[in-house]
N, C-alpha and C. Protein backbone atom coordinates (compact mmCIF):
# COMPACT_ATOMS: atom_id res chain seq x y z
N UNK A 1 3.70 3.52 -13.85
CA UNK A 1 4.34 3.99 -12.64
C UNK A 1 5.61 4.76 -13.01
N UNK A 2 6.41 5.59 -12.11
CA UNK A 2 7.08 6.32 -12.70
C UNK A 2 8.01 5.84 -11.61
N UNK A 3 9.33 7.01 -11.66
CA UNK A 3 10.95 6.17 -10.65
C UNK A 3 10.09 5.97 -8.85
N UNK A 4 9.14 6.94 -8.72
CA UNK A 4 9.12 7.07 -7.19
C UNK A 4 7.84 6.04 -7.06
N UNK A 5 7.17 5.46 -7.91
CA UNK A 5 6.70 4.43 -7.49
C UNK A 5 5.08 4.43 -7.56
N UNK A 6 4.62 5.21 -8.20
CA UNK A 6 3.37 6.03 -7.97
C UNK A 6 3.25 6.33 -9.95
N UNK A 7 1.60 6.24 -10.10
CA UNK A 7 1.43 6.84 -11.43
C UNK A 7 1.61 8.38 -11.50
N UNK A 8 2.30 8.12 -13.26
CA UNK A 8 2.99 9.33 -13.50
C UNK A 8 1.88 10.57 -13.13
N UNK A 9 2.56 11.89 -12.96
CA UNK A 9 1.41 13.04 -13.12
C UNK A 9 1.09 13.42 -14.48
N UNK A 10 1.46 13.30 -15.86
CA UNK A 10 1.33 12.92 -16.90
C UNK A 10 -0.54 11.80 -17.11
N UNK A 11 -0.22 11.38 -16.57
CA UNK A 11 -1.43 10.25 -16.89
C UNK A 11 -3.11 10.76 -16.40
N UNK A 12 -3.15 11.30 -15.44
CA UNK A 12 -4.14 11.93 -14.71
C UNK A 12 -4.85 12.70 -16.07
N UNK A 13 -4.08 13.42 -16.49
CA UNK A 13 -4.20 14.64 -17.69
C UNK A 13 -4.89 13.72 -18.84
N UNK A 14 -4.24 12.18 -19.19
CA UNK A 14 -4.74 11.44 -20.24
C UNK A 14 -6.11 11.08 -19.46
N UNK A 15 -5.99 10.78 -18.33
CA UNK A 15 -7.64 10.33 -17.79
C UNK A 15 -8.47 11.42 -18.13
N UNK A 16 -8.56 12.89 -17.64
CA UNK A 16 -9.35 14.01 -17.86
C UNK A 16 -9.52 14.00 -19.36
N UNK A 17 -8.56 13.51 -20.56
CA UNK A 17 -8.57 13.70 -21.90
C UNK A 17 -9.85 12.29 -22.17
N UNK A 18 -9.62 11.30 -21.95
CA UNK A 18 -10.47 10.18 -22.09
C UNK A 18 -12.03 10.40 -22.11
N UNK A 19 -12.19 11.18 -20.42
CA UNK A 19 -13.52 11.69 -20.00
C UNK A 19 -13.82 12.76 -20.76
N UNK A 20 -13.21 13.45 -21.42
CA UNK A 20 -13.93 14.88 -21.82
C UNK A 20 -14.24 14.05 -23.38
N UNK A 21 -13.03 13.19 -24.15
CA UNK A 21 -14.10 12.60 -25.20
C UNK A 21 -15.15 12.39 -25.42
N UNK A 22 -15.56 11.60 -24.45
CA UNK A 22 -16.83 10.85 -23.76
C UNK A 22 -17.74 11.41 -23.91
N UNK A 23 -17.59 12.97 -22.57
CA UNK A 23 -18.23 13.53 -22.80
C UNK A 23 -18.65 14.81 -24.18
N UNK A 24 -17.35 14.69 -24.88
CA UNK A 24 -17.58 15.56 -26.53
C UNK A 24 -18.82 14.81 -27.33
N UNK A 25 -18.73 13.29 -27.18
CA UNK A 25 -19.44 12.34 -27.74
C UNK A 25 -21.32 12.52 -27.34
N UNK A 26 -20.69 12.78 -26.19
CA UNK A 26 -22.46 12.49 -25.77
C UNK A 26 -23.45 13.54 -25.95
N UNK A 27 -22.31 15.35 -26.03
CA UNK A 27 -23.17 15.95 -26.79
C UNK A 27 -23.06 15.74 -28.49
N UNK A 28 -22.46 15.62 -28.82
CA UNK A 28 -22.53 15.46 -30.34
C UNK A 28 -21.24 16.14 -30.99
N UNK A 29 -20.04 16.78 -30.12
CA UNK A 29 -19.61 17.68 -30.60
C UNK A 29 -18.06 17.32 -31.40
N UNK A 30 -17.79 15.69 -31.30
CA UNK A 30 -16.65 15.21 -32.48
C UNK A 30 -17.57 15.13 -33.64
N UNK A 31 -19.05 14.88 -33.90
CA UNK A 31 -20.04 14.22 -34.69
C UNK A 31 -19.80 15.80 -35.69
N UNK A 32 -20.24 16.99 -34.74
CA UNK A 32 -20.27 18.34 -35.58
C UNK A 32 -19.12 19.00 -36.24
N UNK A 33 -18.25 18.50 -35.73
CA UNK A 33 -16.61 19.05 -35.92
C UNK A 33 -16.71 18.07 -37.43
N UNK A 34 -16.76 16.71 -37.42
CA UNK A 34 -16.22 16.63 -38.37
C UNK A 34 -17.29 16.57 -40.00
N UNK A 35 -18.67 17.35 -39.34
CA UNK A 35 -19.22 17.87 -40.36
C UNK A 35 -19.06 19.13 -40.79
N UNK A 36 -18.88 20.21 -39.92
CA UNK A 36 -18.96 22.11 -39.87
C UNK A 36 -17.54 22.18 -40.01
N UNK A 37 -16.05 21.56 -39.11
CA UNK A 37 -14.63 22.05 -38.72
C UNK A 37 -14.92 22.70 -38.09
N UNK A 38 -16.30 23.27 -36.75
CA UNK A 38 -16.64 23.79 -35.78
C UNK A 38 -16.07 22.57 -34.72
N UNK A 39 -15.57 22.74 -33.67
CA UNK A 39 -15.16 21.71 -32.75
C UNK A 39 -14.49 22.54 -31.32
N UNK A 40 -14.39 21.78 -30.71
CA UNK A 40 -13.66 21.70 -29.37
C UNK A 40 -12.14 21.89 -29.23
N UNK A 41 -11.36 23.13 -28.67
CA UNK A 41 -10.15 22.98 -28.17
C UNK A 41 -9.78 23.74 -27.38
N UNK A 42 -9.02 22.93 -26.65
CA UNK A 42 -8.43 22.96 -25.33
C UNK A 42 -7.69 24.23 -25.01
N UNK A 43 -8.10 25.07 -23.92
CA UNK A 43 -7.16 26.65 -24.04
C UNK A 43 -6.36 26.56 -22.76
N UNK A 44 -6.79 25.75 -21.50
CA UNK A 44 -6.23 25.32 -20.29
C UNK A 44 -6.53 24.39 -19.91
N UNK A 45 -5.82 23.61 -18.65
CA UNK A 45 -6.20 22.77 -17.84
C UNK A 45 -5.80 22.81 -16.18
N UNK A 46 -5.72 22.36 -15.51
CA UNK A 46 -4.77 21.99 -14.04
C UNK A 46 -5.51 20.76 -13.52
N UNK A 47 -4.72 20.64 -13.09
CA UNK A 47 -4.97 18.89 -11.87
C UNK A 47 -4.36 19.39 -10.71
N UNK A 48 -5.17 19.32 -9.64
CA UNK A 48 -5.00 19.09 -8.10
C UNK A 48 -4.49 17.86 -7.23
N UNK A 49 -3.53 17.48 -7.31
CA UNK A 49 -3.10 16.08 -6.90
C UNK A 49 -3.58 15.76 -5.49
N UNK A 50 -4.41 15.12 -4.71
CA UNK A 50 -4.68 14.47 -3.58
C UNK A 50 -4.11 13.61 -2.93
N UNK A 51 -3.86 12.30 -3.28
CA UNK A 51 -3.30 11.30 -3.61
C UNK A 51 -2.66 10.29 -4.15
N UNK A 52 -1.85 9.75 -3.86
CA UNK A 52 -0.81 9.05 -5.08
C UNK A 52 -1.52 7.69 -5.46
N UNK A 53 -1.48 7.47 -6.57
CA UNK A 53 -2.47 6.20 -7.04
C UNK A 53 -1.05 5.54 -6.95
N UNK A 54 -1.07 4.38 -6.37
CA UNK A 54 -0.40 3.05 -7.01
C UNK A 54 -0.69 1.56 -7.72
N UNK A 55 -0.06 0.76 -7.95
CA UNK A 55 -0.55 -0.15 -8.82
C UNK A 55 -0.92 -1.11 -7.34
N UNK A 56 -1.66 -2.05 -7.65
CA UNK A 56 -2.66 -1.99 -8.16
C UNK A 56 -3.78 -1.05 -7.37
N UNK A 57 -4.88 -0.66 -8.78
CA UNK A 57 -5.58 -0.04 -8.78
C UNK A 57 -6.54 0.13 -9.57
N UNK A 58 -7.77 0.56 -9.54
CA UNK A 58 -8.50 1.01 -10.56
C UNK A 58 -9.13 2.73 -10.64
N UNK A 59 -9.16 3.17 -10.95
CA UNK A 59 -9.66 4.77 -11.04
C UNK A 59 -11.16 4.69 -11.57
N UNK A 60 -11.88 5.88 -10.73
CA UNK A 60 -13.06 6.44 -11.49
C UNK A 60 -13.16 7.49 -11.84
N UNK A 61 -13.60 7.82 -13.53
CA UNK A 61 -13.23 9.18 -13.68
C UNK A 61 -14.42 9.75 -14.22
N UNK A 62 -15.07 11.53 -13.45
CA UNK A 62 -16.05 11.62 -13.69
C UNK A 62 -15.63 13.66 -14.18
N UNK A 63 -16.85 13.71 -15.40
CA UNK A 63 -16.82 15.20 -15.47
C UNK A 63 -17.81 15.31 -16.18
N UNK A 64 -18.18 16.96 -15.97
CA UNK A 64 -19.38 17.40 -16.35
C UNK A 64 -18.90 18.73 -16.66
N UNK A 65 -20.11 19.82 -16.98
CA UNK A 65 -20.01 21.16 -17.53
C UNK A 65 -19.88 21.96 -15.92
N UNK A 66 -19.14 22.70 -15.75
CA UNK A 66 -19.31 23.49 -14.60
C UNK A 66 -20.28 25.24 -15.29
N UNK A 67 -19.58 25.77 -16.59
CA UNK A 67 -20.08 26.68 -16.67
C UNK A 67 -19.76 26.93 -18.31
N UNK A 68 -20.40 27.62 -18.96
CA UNK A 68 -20.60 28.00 -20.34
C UNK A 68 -20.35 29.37 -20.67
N UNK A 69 -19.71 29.94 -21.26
CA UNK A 69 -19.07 31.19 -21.45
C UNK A 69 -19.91 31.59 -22.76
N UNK A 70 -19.48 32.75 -23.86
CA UNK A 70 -20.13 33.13 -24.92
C UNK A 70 -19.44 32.17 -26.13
N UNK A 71 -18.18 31.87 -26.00
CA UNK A 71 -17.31 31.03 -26.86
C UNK A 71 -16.26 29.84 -25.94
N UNK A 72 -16.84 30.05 -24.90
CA UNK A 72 -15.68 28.81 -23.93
C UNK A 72 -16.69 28.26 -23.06
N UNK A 73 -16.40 26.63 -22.55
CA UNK A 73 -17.02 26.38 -21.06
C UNK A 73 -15.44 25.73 -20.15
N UNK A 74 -16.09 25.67 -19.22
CA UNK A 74 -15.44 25.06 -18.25
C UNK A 74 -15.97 23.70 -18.27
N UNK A 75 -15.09 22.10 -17.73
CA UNK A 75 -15.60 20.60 -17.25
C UNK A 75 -14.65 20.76 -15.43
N UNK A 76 -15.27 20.27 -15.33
CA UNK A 76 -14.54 19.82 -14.02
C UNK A 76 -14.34 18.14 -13.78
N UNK A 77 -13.56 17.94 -13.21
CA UNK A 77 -13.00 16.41 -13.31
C UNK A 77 -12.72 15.97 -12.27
N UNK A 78 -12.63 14.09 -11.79
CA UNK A 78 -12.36 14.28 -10.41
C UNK A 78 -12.36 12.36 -10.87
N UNK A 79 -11.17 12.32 -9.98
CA UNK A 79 -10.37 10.88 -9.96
C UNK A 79 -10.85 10.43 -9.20
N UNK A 80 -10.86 9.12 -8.85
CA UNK A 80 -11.34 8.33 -7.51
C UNK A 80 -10.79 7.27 -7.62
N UNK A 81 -9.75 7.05 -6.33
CA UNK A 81 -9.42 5.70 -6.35
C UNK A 81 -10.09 4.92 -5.54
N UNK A 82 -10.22 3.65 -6.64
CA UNK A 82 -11.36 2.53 -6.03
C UNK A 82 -11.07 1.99 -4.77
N UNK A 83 -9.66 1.59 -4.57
CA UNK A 83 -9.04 0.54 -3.58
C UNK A 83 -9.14 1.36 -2.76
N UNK A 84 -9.08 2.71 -2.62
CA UNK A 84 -8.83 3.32 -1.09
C UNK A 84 -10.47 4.35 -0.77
N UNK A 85 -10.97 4.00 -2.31
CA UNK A 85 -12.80 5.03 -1.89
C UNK A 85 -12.74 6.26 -1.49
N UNK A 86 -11.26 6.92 -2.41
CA UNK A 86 -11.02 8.14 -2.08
C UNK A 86 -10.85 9.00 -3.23
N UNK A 87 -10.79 10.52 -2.91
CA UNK A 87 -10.56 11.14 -4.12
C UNK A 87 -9.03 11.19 -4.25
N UNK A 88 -8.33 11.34 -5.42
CA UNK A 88 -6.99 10.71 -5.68
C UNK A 88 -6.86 12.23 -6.39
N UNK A 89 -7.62 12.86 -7.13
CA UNK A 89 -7.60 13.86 -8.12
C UNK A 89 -8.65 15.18 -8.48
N UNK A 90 -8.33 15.89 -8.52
CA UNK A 90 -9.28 16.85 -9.40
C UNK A 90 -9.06 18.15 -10.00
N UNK A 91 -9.52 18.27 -10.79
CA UNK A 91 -9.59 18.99 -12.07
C UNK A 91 -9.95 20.39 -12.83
N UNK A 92 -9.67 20.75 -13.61
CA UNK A 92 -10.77 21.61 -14.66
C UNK A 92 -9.85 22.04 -15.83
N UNK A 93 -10.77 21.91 -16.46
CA UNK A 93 -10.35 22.79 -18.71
C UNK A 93 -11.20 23.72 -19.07
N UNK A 94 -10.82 24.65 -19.84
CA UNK A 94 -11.60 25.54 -20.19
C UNK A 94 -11.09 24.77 -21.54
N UNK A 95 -12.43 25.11 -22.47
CA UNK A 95 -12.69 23.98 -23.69
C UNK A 95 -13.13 25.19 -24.64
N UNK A 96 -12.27 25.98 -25.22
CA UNK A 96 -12.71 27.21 -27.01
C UNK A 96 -13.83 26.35 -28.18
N UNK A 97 -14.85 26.79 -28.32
CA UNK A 97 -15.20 26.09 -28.87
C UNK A 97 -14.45 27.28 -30.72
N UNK A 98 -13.83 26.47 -31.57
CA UNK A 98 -13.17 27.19 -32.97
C UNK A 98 -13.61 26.28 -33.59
N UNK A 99 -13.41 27.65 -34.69
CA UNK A 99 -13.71 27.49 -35.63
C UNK A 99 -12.26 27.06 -36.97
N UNK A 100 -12.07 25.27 -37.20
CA UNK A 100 -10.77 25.27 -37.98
C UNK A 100 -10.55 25.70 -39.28
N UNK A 101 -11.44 25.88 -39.78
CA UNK A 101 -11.24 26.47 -41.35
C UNK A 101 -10.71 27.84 -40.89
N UNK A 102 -11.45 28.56 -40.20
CA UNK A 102 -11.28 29.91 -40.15
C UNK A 102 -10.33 30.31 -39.01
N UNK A 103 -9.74 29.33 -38.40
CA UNK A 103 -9.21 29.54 -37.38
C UNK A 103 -9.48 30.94 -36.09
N UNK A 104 -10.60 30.64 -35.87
CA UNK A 104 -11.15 31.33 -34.75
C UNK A 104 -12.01 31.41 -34.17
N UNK A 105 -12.48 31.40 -32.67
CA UNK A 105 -13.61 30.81 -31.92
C UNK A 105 -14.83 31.65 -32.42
N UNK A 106 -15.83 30.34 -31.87
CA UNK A 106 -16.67 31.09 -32.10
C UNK A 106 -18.13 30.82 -31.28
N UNK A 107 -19.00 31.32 -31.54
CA UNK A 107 -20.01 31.34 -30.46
C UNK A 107 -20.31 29.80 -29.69
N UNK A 108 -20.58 29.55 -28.74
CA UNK A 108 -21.53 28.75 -28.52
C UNK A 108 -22.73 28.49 -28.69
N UNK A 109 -23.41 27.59 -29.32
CA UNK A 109 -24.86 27.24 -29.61
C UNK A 109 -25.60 27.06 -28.29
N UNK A 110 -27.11 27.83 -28.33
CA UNK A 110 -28.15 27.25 -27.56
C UNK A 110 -28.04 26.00 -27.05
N UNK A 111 -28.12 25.05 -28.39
CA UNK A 111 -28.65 23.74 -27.87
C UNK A 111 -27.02 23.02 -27.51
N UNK A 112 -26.18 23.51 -27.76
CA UNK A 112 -24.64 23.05 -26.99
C UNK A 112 -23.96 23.76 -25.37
N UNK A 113 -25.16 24.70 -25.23
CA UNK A 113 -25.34 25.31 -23.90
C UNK A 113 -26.01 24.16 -23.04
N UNK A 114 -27.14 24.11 -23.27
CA UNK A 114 -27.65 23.59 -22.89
C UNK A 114 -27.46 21.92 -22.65
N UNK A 115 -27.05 21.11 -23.79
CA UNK A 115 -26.78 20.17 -23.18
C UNK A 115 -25.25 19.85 -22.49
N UNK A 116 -24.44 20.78 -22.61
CA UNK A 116 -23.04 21.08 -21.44
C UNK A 116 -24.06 21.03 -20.01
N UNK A 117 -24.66 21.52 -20.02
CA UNK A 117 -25.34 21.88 -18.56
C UNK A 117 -26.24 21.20 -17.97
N UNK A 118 -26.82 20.31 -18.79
CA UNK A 118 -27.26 19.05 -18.14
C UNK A 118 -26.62 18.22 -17.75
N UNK A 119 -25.49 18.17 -17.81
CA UNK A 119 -24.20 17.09 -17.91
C UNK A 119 -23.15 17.53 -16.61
N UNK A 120 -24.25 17.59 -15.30
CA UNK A 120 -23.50 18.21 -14.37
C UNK A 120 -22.32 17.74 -13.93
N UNK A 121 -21.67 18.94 -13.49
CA UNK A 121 -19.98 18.73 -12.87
C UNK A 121 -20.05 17.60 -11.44
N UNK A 122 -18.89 17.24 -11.58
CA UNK A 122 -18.25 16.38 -10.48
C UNK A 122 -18.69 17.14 -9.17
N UNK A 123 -19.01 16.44 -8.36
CA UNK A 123 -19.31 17.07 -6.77
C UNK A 123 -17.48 17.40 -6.04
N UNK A 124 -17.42 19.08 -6.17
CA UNK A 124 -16.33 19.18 -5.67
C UNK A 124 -16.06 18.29 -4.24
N UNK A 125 -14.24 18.71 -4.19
CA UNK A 125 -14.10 17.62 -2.99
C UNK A 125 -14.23 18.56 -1.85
């Protein structure tokens, strides 16, 4: 909680960071990074604040691929607070997929298209 009584706006940002692991994991793409130094990074973000979470509480945090670029996608994200069954938050990152040896992006794969895009986005609010 922060002075005014409410979780920080700081934290929201660590929730969207949590979920996009998750979801890096489930396509494979910390697994490839730390075989190739091909990987995931972050070029933007924003959060839409709705509602103020207070303690107590629990959050649900959900994201998926909204869209796939030639070297970037978009996730979209979206908070939910449990106690009130409301949306509290929402989201989006545009995600570079680079290259770290060489320091510079680089294409997106077929099969990393594709499974971004099965992995549908949050139902806007």
């Amino acid at each position: 909680m922060d002075a005014l009584g409410h979780l920080n706006n700081t934290a929201y940002l660590r929730f969207f960071e949590e979920a996009r692991i998750v979801l890096f994991d489930r396509v494979e793409l910390r697994a490839v990074r730390a075989e190739t130094r091909i990987g995931p990074i972050l070029a933007a973000t924003s959060v839409r604040f709705i509602r103020p979470l207070v303690h107590p509480d629990t959050v649900r945090v959900e994201t998926g691929g909204r869209s796939v670029g030639q070297t970037s996608f978009v996730l979209d994200y979206r908070i939910t607070s449990v106690r009130h069954g409301a949306l509290a938050a929402s989201g989006d990152s545009v995600v570079v997929l680079y290259d770290y040896e060489r320091e510079t992006k680089v294409p997106v794969p077929d099969a990393l298209r594709t499974a971004l895009l099965a992995l549908a986005a949050p139902t806007a609010p």
